[in-house]
N, C-alpha and C. Protein backbone atom coordinates (compact mmCIF):
# COMPACT_ATOMS: atom_id res chain seq x y z
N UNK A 1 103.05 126.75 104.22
CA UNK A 1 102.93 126.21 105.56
C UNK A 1 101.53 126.50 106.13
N UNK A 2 100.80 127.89 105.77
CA UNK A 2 99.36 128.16 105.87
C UNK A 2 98.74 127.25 105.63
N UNK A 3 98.97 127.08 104.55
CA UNK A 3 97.91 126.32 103.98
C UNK A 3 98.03 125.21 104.48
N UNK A 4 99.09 124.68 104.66
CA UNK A 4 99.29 122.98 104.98
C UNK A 4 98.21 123.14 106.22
N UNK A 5 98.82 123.83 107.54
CA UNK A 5 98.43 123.82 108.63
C UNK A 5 96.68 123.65 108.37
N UNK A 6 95.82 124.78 107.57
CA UNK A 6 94.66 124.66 107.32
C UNK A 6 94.36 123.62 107.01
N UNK A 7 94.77 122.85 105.87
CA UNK A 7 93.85 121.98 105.67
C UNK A 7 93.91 120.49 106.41
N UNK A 8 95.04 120.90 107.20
CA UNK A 8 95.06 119.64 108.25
C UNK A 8 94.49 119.63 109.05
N UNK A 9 93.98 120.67 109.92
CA UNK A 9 93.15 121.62 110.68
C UNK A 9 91.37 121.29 109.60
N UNK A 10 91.31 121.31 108.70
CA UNK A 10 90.31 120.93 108.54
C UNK A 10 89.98 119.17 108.01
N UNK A 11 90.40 119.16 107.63
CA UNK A 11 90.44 117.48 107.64
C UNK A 11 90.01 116.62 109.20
N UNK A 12 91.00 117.50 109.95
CA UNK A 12 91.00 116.48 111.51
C UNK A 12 89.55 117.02 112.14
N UNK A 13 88.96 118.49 111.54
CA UNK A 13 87.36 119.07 112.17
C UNK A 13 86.71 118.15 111.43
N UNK A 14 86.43 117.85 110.02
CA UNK A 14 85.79 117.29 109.52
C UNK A 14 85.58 115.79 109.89
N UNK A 15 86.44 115.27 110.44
CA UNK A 15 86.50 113.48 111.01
C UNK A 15 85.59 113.79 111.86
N UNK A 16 86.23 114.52 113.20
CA UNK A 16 85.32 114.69 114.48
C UNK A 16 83.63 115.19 114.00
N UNK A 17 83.38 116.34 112.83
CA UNK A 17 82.01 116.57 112.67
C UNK A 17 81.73 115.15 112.60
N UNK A 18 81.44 114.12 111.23
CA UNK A 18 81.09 113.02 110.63
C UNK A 18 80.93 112.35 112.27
N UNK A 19 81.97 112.08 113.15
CA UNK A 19 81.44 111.09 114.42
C UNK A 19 80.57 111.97 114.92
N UNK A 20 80.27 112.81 115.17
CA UNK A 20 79.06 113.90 115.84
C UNK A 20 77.83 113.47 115.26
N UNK A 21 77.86 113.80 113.97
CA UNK A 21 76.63 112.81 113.09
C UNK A 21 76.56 111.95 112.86
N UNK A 22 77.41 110.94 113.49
CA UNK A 22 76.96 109.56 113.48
C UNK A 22 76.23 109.01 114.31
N UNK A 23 76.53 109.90 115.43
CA UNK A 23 76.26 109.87 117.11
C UNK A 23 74.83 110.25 116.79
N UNK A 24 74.27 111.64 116.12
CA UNK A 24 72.66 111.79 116.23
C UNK A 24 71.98 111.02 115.45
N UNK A 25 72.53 110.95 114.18
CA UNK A 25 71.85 109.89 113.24
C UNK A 25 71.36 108.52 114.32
N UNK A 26 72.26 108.07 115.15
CA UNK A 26 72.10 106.84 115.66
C UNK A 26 70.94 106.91 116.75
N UNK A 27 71.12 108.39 117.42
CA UNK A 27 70.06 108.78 118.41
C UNK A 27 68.14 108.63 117.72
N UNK A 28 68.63 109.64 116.50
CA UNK A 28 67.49 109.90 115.76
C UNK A 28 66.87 108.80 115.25
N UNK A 29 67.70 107.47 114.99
CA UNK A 29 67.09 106.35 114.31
C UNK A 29 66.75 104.74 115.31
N UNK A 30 67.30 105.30 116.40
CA UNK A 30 66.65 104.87 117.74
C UNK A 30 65.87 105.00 118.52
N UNK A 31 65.05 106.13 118.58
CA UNK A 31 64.49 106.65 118.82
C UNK A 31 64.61 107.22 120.39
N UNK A 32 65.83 107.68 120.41
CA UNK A 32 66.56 108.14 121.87
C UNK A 32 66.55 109.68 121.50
N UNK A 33 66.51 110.25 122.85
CA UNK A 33 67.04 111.42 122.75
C UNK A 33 67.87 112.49 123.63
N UNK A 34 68.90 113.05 123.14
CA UNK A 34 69.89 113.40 124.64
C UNK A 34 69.24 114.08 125.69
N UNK A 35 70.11 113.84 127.06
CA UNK A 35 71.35 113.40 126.77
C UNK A 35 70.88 111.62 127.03
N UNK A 36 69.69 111.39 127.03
CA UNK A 36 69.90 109.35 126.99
C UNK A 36 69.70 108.94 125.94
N UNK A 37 71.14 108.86 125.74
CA UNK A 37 71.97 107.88 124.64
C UNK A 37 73.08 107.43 125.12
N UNK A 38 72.80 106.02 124.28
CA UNK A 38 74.20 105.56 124.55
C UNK A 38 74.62 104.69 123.25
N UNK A 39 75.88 104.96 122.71
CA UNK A 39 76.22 104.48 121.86
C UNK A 39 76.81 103.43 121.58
N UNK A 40 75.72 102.32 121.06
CA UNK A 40 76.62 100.50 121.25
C UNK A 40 77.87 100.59 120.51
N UNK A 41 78.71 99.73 121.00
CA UNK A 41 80.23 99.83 120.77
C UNK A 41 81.07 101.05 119.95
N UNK A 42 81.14 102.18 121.13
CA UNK A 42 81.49 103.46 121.08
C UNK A 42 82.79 103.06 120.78
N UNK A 43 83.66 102.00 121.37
CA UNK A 43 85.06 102.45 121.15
C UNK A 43 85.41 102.12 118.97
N UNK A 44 84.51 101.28 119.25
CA UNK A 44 85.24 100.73 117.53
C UNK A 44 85.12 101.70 116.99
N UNK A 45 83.35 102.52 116.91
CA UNK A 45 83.15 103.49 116.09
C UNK A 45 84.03 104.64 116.29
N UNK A 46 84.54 104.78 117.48
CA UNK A 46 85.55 106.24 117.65
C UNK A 46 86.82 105.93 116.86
N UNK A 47 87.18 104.52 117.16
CA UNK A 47 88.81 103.97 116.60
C UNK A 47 89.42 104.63 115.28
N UNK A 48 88.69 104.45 114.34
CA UNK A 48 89.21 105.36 113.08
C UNK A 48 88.78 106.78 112.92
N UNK A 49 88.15 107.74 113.78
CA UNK A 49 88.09 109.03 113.82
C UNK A 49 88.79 109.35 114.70
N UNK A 50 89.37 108.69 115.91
CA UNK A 50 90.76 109.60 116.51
C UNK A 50 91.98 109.19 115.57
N UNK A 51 92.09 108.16 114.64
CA UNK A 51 93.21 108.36 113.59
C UNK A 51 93.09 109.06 112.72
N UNK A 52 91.77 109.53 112.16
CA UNK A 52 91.78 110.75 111.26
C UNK A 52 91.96 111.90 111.54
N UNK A 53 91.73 112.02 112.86
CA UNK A 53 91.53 113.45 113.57
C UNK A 53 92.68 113.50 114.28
N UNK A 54 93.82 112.53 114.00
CA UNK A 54 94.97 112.62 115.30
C UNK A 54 94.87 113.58 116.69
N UNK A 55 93.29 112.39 117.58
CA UNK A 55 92.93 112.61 118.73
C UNK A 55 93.55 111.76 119.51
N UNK A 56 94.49 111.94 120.56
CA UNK A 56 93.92 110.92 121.70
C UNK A 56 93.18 110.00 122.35
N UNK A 57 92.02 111.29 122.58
CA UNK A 57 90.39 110.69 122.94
C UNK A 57 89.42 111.34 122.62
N UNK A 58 88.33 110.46 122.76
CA UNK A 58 87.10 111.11 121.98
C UNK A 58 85.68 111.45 123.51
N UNK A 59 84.95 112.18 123.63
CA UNK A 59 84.25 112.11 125.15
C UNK A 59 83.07 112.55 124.53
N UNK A 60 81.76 111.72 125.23
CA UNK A 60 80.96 112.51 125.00
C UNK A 60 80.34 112.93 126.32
N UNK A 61 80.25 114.11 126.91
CA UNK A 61 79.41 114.43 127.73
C UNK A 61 77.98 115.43 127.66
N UNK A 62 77.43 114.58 128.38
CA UNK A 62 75.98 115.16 128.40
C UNK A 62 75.40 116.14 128.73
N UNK A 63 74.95 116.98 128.57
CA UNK A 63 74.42 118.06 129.26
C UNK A 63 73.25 117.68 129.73
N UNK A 64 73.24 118.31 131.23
CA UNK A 64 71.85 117.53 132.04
C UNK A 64 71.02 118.60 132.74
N UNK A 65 70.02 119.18 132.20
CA UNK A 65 69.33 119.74 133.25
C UNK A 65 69.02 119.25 134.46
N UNK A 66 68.44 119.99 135.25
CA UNK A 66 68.27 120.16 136.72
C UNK A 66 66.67 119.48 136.58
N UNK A 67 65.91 119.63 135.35
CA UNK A 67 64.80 119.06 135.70
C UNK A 67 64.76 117.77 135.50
N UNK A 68 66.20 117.43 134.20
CA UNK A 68 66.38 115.71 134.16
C UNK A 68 67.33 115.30 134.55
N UNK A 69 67.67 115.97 135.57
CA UNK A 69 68.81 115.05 136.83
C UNK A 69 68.99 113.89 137.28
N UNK A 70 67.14 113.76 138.06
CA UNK A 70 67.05 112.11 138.27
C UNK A 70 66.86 111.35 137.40
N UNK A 71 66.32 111.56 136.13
CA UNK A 71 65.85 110.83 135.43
C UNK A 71 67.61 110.45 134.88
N UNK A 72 68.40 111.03 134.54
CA UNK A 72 69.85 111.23 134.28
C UNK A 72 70.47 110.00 134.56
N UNK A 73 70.39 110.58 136.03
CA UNK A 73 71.34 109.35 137.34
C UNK A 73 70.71 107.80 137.28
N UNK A 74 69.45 107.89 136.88
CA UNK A 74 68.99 106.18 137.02
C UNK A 74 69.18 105.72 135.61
N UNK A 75 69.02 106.84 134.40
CA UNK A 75 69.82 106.04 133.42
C UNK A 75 70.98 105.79 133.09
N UNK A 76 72.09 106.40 133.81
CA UNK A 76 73.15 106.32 133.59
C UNK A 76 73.78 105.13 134.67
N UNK A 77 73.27 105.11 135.73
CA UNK A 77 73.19 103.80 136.30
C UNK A 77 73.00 102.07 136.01
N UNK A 78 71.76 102.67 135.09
CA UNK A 78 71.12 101.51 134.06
C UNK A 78 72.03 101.08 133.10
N UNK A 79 72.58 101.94 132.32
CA UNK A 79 73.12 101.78 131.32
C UNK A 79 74.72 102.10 130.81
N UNK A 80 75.57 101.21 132.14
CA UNK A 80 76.71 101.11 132.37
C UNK A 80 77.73 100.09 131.71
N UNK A 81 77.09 99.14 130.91
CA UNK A 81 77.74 98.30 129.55
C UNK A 81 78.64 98.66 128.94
N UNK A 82 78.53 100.07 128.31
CA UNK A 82 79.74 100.44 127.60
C UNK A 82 81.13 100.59 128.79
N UNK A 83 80.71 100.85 129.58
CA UNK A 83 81.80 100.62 130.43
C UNK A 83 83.13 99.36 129.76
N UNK A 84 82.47 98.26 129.94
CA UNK A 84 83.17 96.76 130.02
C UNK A 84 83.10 96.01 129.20
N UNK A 85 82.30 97.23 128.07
CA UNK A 85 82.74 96.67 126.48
C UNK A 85 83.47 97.36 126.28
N UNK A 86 83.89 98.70 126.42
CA UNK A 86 84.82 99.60 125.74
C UNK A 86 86.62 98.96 126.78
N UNK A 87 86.16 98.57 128.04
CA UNK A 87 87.55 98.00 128.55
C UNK A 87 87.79 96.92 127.75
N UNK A 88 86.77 95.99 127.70
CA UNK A 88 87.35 95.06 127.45
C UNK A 88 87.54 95.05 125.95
N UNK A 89 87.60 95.64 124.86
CA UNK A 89 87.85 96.11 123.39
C UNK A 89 89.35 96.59 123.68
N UNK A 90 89.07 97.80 124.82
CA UNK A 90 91.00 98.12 124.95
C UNK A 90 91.45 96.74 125.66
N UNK A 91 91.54 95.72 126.46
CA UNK A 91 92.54 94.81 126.84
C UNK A 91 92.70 94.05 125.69
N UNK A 92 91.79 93.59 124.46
CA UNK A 92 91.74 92.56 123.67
C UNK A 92 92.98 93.43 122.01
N UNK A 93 93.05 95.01 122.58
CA UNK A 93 94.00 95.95 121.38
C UNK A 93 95.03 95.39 121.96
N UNK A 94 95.65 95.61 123.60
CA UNK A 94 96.56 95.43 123.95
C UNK A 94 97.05 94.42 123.78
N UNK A 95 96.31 92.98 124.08
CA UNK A 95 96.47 91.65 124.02
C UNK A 95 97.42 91.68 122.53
N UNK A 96 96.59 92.12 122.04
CA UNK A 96 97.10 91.78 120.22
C UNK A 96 98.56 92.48 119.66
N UNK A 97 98.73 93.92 120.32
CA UNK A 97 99.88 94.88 120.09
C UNK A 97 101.22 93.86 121.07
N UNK A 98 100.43 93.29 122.52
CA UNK A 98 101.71 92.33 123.08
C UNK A 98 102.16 90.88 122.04
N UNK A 99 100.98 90.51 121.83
CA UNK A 99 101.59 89.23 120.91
C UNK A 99 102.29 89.22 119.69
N UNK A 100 101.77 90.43 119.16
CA UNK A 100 103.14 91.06 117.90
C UNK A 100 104.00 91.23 118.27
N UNK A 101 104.12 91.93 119.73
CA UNK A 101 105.92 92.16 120.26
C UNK A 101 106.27 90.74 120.62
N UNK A 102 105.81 89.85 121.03
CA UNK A 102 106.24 88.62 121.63
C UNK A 102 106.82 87.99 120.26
N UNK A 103 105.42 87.77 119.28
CA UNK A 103 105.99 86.90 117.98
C UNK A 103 107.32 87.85 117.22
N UNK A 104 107.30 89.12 117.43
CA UNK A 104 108.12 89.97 116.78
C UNK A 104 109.35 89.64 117.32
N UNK A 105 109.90 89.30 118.51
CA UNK A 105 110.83 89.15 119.57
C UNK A 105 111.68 87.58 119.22
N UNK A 106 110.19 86.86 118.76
CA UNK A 106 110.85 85.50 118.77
C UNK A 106 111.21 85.50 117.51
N UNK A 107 110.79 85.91 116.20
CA UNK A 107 111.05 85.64 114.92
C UNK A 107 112.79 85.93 114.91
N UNK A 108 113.04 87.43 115.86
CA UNK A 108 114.22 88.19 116.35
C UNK A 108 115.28 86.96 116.23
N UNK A 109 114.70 86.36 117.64
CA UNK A 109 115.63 85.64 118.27
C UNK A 109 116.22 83.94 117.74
N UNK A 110 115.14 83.92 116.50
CA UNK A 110 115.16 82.48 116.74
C UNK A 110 116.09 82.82 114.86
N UNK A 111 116.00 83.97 114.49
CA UNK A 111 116.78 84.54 113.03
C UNK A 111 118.31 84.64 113.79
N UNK A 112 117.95 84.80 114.73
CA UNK A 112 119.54 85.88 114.94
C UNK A 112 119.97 86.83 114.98
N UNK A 113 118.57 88.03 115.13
CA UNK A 113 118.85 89.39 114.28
C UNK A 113 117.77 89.82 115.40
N UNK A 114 118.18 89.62 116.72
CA UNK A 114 117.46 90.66 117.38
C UNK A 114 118.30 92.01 117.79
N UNK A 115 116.88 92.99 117.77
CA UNK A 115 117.04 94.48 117.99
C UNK A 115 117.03 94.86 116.88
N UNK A 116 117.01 94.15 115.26
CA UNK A 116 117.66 94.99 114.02
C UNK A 116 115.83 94.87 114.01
N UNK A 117 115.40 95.78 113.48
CA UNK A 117 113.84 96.10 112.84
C UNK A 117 113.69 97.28 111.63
């Protein structure tokens, strides 16, 4: 049971490291550097490391000095996109998980065999 627990425990650290370094690699080869970064379409790239890592959610927060405060606030202002790509990536999951229940519902109903799954 040790062991199980360990190496599940490391498997799910090891997902989350790999997105950590994907995150600087991307900084480093952009030529950004924290905390201004921002990572184009954060949710896809997180999507299969919270299933490896059986996370919830994934966050990145910044650490901000006091001397790059303002500089902080006007880029984070600036660069509010991921916002309403990452919503709109989750309404277009949901969209898709409802139309499986819908087509799933009708295949149900139109067999004769609804509720049996």
């Amino acid at each position: 049971v040790v062991d199980s627990f360990r190496a599940n425990a490391e498997s799910r650290l090891a997902a989350l490291s790999s997105f950590s370094a994907s995150v600087t690699s991307y900084a480093l080869h952009s030529n950004q550097s924290f905390p201004f970064v921002t990572l184009p379409d954060f949710e896809r790239r997180a999507a299969f490391t919270l299933q490896l890592a059986q996370v919830l959610s994934i966050a990145v927060n910044a650490i901000v000095s006091q001397d790059n405060r303002a500089e902080w606030e006007a880029y984070s202002v600036l660069n509010q996109g991921w916002l309403a790509e990452g919503l709109s990536l989750q309404q277009a999951v949901v969209d898709e998980d409802e139309n499986e229940s819908v087509q799933q519902f009708q295949n149900q109903t139109s067999s004769g065999v609804l509720g049996e799954d």
